[in-house]
N, C-alpha and C. Protein backbone atom coordinates (compact mmCIF):
# COMPACT_ATOMS: atom_id res chain seq x y z
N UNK A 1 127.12 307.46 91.29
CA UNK A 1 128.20 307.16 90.37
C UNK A 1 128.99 308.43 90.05
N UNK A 2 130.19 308.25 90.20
CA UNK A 2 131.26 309.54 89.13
C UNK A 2 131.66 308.98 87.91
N UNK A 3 132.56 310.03 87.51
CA UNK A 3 132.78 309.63 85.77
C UNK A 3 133.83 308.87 86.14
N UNK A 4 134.73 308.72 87.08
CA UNK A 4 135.83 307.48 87.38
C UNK A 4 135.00 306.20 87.07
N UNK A 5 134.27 306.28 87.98
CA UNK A 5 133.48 304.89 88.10
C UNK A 5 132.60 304.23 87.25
N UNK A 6 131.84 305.37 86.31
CA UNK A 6 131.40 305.06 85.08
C UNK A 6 132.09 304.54 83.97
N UNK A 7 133.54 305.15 84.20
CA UNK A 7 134.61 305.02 82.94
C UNK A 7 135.48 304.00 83.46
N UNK A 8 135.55 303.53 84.58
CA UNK A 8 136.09 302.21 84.85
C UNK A 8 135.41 300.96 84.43
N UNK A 9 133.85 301.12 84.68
CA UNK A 9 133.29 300.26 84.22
C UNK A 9 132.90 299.66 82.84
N UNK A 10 132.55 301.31 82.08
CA UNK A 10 132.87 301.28 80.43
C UNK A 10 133.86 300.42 80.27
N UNK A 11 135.45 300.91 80.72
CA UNK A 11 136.68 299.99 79.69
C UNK A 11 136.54 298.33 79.99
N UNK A 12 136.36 298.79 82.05
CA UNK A 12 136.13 297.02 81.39
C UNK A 12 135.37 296.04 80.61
N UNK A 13 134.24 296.92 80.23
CA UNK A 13 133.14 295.79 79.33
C UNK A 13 133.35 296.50 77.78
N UNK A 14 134.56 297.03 77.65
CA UNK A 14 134.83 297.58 76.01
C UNK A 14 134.03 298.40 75.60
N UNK A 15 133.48 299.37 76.28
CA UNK A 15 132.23 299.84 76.20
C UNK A 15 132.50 301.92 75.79
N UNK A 16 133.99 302.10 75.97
CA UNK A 16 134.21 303.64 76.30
C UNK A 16 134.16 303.92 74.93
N UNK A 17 134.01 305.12 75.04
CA UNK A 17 134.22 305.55 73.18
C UNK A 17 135.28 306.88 73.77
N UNK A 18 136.10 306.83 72.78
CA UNK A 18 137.35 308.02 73.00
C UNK A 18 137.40 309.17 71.84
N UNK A 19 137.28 310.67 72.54
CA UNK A 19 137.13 311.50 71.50
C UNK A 19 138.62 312.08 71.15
N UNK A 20 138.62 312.76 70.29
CA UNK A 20 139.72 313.48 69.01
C UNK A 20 140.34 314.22 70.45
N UNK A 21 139.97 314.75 71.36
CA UNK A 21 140.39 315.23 72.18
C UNK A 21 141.78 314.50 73.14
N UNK A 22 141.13 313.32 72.91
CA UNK A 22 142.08 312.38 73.95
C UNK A 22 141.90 311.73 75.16
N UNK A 23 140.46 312.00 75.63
CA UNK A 23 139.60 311.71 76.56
C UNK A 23 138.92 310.26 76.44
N UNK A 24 138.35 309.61 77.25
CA UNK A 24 137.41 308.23 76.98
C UNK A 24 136.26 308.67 77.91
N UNK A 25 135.26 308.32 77.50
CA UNK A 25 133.95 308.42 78.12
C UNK A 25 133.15 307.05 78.12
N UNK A 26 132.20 307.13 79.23
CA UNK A 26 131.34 306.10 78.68
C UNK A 26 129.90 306.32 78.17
N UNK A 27 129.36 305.03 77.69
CA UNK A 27 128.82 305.15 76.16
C UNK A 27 127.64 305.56 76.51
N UNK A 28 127.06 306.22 77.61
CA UNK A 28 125.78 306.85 78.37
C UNK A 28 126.45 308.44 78.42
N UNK A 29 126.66 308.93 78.17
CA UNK A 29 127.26 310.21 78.29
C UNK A 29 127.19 310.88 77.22
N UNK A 30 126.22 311.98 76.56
CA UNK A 30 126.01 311.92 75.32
C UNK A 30 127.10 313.18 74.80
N UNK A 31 128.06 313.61 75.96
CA UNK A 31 129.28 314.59 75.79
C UNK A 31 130.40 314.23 76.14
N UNK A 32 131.55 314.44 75.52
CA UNK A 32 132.83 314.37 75.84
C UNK A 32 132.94 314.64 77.29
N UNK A 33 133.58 314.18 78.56
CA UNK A 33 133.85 314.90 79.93
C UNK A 33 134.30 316.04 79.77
N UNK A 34 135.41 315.84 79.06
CA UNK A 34 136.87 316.90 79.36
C UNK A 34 136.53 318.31 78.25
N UNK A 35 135.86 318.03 76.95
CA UNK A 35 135.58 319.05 76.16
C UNK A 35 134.21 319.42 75.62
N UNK A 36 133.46 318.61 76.12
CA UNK A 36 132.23 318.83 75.95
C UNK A 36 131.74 318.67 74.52
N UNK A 37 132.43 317.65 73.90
CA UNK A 37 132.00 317.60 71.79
C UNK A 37 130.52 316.42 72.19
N UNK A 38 129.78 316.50 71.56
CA UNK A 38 128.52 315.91 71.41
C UNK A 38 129.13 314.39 70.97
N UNK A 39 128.39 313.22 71.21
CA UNK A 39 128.62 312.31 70.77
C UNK A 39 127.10 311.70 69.72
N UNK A 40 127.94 310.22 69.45
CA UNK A 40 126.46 309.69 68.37
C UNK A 40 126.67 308.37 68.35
N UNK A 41 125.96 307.95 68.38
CA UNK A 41 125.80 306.36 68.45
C UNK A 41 125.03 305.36 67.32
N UNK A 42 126.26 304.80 66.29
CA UNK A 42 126.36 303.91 65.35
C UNK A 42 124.90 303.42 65.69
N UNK A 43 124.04 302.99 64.04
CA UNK A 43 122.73 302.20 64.09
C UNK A 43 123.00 301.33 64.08
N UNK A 44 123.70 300.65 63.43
CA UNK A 44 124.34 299.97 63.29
C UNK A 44 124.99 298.43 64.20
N UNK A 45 126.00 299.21 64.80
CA UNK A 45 127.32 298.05 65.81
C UNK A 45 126.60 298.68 67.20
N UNK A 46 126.04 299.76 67.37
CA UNK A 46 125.79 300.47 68.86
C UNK A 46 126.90 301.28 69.21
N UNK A 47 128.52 301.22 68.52
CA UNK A 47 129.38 301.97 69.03
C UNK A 47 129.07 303.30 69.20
N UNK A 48 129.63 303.79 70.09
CA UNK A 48 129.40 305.48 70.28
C UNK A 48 130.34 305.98 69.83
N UNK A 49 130.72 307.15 69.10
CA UNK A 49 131.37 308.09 68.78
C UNK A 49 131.42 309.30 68.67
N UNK A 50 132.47 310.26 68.74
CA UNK A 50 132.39 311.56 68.99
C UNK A 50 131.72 312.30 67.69
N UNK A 51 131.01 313.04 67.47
CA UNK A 51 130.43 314.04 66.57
C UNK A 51 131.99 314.52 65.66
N UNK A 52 132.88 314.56 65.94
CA UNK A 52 134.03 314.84 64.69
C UNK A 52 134.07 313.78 63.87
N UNK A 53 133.80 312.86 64.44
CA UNK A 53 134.05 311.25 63.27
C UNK A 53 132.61 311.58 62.53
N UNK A 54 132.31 311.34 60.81
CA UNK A 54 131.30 310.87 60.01
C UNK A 54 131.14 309.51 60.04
N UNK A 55 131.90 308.96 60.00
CA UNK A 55 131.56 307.37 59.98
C UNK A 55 132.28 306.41 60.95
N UNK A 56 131.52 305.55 61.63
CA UNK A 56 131.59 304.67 62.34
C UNK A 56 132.75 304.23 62.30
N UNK A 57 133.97 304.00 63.43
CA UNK A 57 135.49 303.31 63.08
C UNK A 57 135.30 302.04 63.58
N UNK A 58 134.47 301.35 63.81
CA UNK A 58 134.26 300.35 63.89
C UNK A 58 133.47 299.16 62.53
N UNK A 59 132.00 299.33 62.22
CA UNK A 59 131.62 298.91 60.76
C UNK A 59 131.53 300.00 59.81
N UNK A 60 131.88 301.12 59.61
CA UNK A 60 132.18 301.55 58.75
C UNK A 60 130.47 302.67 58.17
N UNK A 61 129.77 302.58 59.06
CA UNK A 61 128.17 303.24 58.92
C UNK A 61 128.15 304.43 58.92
N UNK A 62 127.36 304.88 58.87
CA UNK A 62 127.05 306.40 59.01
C UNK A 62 126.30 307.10 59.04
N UNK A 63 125.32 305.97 59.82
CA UNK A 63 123.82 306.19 60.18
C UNK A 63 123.73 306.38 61.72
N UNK A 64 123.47 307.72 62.46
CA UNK A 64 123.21 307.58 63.78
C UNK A 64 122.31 306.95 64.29
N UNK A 65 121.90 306.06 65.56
CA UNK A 65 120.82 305.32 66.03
C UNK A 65 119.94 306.59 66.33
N UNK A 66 120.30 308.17 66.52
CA UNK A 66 119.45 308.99 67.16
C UNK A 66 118.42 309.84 65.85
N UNK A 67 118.96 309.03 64.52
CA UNK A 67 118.15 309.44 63.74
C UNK A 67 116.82 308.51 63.35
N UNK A 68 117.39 307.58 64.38
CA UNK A 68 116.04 306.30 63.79
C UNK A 68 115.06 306.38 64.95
N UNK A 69 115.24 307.09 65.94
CA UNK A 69 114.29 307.65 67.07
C UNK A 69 114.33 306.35 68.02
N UNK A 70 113.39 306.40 68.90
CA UNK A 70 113.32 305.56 69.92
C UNK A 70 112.69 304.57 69.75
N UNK A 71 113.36 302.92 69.66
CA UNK A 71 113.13 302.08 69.65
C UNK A 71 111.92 301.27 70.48
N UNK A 72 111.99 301.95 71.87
CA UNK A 72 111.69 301.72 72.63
C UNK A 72 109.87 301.82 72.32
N UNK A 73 109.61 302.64 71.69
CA UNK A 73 108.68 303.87 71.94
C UNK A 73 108.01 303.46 70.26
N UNK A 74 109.08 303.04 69.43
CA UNK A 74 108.38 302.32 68.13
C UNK A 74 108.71 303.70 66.93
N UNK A 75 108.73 303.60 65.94
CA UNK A 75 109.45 304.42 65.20
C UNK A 75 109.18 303.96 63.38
N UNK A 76 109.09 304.81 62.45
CA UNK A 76 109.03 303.90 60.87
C UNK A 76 110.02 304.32 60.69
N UNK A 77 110.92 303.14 60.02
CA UNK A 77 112.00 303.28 59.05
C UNK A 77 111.72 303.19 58.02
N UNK A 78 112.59 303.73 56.82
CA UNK A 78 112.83 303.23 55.32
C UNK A 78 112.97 302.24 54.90
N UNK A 79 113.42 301.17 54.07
CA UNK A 79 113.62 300.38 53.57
C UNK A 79 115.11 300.39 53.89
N UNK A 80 115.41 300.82 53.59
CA UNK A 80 116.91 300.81 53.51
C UNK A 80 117.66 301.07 54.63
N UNK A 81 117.34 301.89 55.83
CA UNK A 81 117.17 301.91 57.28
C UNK A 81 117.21 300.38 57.80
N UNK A 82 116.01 299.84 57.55
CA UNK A 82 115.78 298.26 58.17
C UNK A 82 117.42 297.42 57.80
N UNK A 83 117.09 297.75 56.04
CA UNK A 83 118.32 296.75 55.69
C UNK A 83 119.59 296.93 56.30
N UNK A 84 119.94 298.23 56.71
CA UNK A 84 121.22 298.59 57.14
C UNK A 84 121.21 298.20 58.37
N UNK A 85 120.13 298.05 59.19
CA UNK A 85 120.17 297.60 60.47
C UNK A 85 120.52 296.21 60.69
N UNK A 86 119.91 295.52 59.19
CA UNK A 86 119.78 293.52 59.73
C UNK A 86 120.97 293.11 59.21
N UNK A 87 121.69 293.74 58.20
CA UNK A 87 122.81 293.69 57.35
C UNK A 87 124.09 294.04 58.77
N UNK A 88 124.00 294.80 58.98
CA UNK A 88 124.97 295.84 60.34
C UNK A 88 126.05 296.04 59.39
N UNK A 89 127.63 295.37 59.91
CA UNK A 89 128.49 296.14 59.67
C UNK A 89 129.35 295.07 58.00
N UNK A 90 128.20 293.95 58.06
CA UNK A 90 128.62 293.08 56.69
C UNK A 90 129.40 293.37 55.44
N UNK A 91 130.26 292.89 55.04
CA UNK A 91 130.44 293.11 53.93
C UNK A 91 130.50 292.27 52.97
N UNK A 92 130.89 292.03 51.26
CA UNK A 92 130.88 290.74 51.01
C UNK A 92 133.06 290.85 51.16
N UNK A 93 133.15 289.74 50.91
CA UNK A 93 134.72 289.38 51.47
C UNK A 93 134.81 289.48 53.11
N UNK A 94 133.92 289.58 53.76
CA UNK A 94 134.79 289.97 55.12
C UNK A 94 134.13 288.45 56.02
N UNK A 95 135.17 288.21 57.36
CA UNK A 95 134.62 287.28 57.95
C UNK A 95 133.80 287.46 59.21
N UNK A 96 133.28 286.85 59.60
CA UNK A 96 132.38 287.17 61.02
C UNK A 96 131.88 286.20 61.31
N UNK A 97 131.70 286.24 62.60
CA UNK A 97 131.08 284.90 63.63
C UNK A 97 129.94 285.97 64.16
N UNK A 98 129.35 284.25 64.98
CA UNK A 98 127.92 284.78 65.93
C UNK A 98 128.38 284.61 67.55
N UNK A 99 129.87 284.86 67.70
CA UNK A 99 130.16 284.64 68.93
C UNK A 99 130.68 283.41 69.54
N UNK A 100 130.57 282.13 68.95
CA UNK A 100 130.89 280.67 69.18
C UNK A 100 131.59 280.47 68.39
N UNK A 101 132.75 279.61 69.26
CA UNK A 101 133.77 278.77 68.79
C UNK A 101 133.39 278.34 67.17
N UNK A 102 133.88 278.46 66.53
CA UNK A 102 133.38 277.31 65.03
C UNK A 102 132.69 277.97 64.38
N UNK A 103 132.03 279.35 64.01
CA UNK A 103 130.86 279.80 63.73
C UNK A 103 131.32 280.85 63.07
N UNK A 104 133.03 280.78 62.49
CA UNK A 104 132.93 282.00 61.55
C UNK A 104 132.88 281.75 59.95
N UNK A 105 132.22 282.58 59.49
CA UNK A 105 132.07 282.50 58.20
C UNK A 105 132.24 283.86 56.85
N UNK A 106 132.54 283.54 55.94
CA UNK A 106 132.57 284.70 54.74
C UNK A 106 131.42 285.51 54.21
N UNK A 107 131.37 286.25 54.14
CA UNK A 107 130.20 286.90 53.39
C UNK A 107 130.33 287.16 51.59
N UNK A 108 129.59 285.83 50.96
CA UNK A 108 129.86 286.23 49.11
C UNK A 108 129.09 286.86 48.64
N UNK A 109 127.65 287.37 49.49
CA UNK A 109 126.64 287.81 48.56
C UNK A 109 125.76 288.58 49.87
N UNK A 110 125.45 289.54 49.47
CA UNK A 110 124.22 290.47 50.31
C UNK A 110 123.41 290.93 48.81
N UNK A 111 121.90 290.32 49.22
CA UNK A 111 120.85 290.76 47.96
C UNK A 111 119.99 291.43 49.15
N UNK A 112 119.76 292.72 49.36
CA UNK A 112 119.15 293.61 49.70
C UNK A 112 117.78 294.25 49.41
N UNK A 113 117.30 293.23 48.34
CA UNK A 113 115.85 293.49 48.04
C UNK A 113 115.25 294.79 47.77
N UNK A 114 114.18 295.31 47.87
CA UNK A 114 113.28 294.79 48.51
C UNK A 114 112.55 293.32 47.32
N UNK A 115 111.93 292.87 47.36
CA UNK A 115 111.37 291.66 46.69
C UNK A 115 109.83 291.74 46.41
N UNK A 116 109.61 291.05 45.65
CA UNK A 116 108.03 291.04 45.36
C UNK A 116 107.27 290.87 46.72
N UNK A 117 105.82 291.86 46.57
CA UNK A 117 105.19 291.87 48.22
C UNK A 117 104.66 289.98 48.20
N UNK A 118 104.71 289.79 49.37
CA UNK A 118 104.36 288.51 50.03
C UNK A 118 105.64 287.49 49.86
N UNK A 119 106.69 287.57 48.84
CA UNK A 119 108.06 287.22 48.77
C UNK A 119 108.94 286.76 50.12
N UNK A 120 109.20 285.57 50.38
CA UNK A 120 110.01 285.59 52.03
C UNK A 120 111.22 285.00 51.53
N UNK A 121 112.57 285.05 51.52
CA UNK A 121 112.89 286.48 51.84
C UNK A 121 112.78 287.66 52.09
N UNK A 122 112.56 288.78 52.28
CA UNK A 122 112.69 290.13 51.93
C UNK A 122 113.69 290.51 51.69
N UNK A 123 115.15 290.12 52.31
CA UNK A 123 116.31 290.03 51.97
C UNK A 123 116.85 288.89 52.60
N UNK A 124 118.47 288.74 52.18
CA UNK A 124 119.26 287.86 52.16
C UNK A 124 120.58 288.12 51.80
N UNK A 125 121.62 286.92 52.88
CA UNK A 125 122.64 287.06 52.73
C UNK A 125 123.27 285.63 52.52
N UNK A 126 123.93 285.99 51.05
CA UNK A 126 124.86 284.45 51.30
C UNK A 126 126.30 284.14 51.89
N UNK A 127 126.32 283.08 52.51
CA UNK A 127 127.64 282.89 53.48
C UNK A 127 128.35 281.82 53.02
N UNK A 128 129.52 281.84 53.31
CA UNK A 128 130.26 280.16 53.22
C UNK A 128 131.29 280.12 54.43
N UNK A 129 130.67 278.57 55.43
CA UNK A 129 130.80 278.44 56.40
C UNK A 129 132.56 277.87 56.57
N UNK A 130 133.01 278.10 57.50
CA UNK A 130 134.03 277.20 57.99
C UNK A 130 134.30 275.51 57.14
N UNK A 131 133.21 275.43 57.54
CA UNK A 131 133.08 273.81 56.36
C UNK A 131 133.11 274.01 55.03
N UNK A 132 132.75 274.81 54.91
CA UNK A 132 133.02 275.14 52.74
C UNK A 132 131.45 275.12 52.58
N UNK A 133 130.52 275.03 53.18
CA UNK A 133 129.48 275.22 52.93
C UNK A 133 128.79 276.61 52.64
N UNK A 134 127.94 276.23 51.30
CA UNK A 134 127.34 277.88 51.16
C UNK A 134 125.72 277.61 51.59
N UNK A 135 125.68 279.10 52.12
CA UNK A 135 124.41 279.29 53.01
C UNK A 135 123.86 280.39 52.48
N UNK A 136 122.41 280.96 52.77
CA UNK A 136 121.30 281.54 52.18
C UNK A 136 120.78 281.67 53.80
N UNK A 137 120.48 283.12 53.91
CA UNK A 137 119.87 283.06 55.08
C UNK A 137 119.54 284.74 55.07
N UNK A 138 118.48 285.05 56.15
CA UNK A 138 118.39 286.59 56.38
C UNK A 138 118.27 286.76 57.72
N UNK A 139 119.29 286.29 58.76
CA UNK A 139 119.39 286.29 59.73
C UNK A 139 120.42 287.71 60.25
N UNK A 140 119.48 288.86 61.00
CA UNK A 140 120.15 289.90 61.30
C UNK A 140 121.31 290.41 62.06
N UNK A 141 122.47 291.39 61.89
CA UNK A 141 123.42 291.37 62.54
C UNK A 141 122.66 291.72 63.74
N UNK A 142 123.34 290.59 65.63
CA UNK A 142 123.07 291.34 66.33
C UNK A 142 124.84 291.78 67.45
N UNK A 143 124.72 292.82 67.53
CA UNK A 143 125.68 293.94 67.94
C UNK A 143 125.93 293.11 69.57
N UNK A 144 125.43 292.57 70.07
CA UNK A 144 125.59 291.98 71.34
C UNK A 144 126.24 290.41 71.81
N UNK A 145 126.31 289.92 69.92
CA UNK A 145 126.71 288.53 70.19
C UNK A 145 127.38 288.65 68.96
N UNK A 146 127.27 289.02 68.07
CA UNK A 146 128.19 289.10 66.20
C UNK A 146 129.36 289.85 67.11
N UNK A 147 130.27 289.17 65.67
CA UNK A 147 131.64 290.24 65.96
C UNK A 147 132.25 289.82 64.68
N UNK A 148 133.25 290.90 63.81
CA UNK A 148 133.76 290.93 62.89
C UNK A 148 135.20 290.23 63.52
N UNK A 149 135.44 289.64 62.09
CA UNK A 149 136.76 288.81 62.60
C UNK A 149 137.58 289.59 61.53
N UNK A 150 137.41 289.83 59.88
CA UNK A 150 138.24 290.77 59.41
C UNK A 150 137.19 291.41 58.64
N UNK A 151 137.28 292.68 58.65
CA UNK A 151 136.58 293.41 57.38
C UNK A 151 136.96 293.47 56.51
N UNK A 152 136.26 293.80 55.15
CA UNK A 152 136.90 294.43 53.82
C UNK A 152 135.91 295.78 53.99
N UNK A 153 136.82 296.24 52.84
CA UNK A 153 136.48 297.88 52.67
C UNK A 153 135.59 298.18 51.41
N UNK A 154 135.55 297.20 50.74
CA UNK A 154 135.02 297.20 49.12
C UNK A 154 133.80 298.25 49.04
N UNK A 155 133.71 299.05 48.04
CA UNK A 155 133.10 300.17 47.44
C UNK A 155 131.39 299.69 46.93
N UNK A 156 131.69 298.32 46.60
CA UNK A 156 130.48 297.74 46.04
C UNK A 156 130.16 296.57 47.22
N UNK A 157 129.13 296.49 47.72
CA UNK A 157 128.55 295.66 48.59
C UNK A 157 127.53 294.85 48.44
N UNK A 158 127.11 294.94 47.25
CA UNK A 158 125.58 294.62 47.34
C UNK A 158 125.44 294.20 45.97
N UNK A 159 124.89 292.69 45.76
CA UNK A 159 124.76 292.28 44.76
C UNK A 159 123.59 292.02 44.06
N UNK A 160 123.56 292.68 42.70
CA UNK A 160 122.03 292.95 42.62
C UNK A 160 121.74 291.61 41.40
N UNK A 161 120.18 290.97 41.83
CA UNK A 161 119.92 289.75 41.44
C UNK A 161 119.01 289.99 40.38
């Protein structure tokens, strides 16, 4: 493989991340081509980004995946680590689907717990569906099939019960 061919393949699957420089790379490349700036990769959405950005321009995070170590390999998180992971790029006001036609919905409530031990929940998010229906669920963002349809920016996220 060359970086043509890597970076052809990145754009077509939306996959390049582009640094302050002006360059696009793809999202296996843990350096800029052209200037060599370090990159980091959202815990979050998975987006990659250049080391000049603090926070994610995509959900808005600012948690690197390279601080939560290797997944692969097994790793302890925090509490709040987990939540930021199952939560992803949520907000309350904003809309998002699971990828299917019909399936987008609002976010009115994220209760972030943690909850009494043996408690199921551990957390939860409430939704109101396309149908006007409100939902209760702790079903995690996943980065491979979710997609934000509009965000909000709101300062307060998290509603405490």
């Amino acid at each position: 493989m060359t970086y043509e061919t890597d970076l052809a393949t990145a754009k077509r699957v939306r996959r390049a991340w582009g640094c302050p420089c002006g360059e696009d790379n793809p999202p296996h490349y843990d350096a800029c081509h052209a200037c060599q700036r370090p990159s980091w990769t959202c815990a979050s959405c998975g987006t990659v980004h250049s080391t000049a950005w603090s926070r994610c321009e995509e959900c808005d995070n600012a948690m690197p995946a390279e601080l939560l170590g290797d997944r692969e390999e097994g790793f302890e998180m925090t509490w709040q680590e987990h939540i930021a992971l199952k939560v992803g790029p949520r907000r309350i006001g904003g809309r998002y689907d699971y990828g299917d036609p019909g399936s987008e919905y609002e976010v009115l409530a994220i209760d972030r717990g943690p909850r009494p031990l043996g408690t199921w929940p551990s957390w939860q998010i409430t939704v109101r569906g396309r149908d006007g229906q409100v939902r209760e669920h702790c079903t995690g963002w996943d980065p491979r099939k979710d997609r934000i349809v509009t965000q909000t920016h709101l300062d307060k996220d998290v509603v405490e019960r």
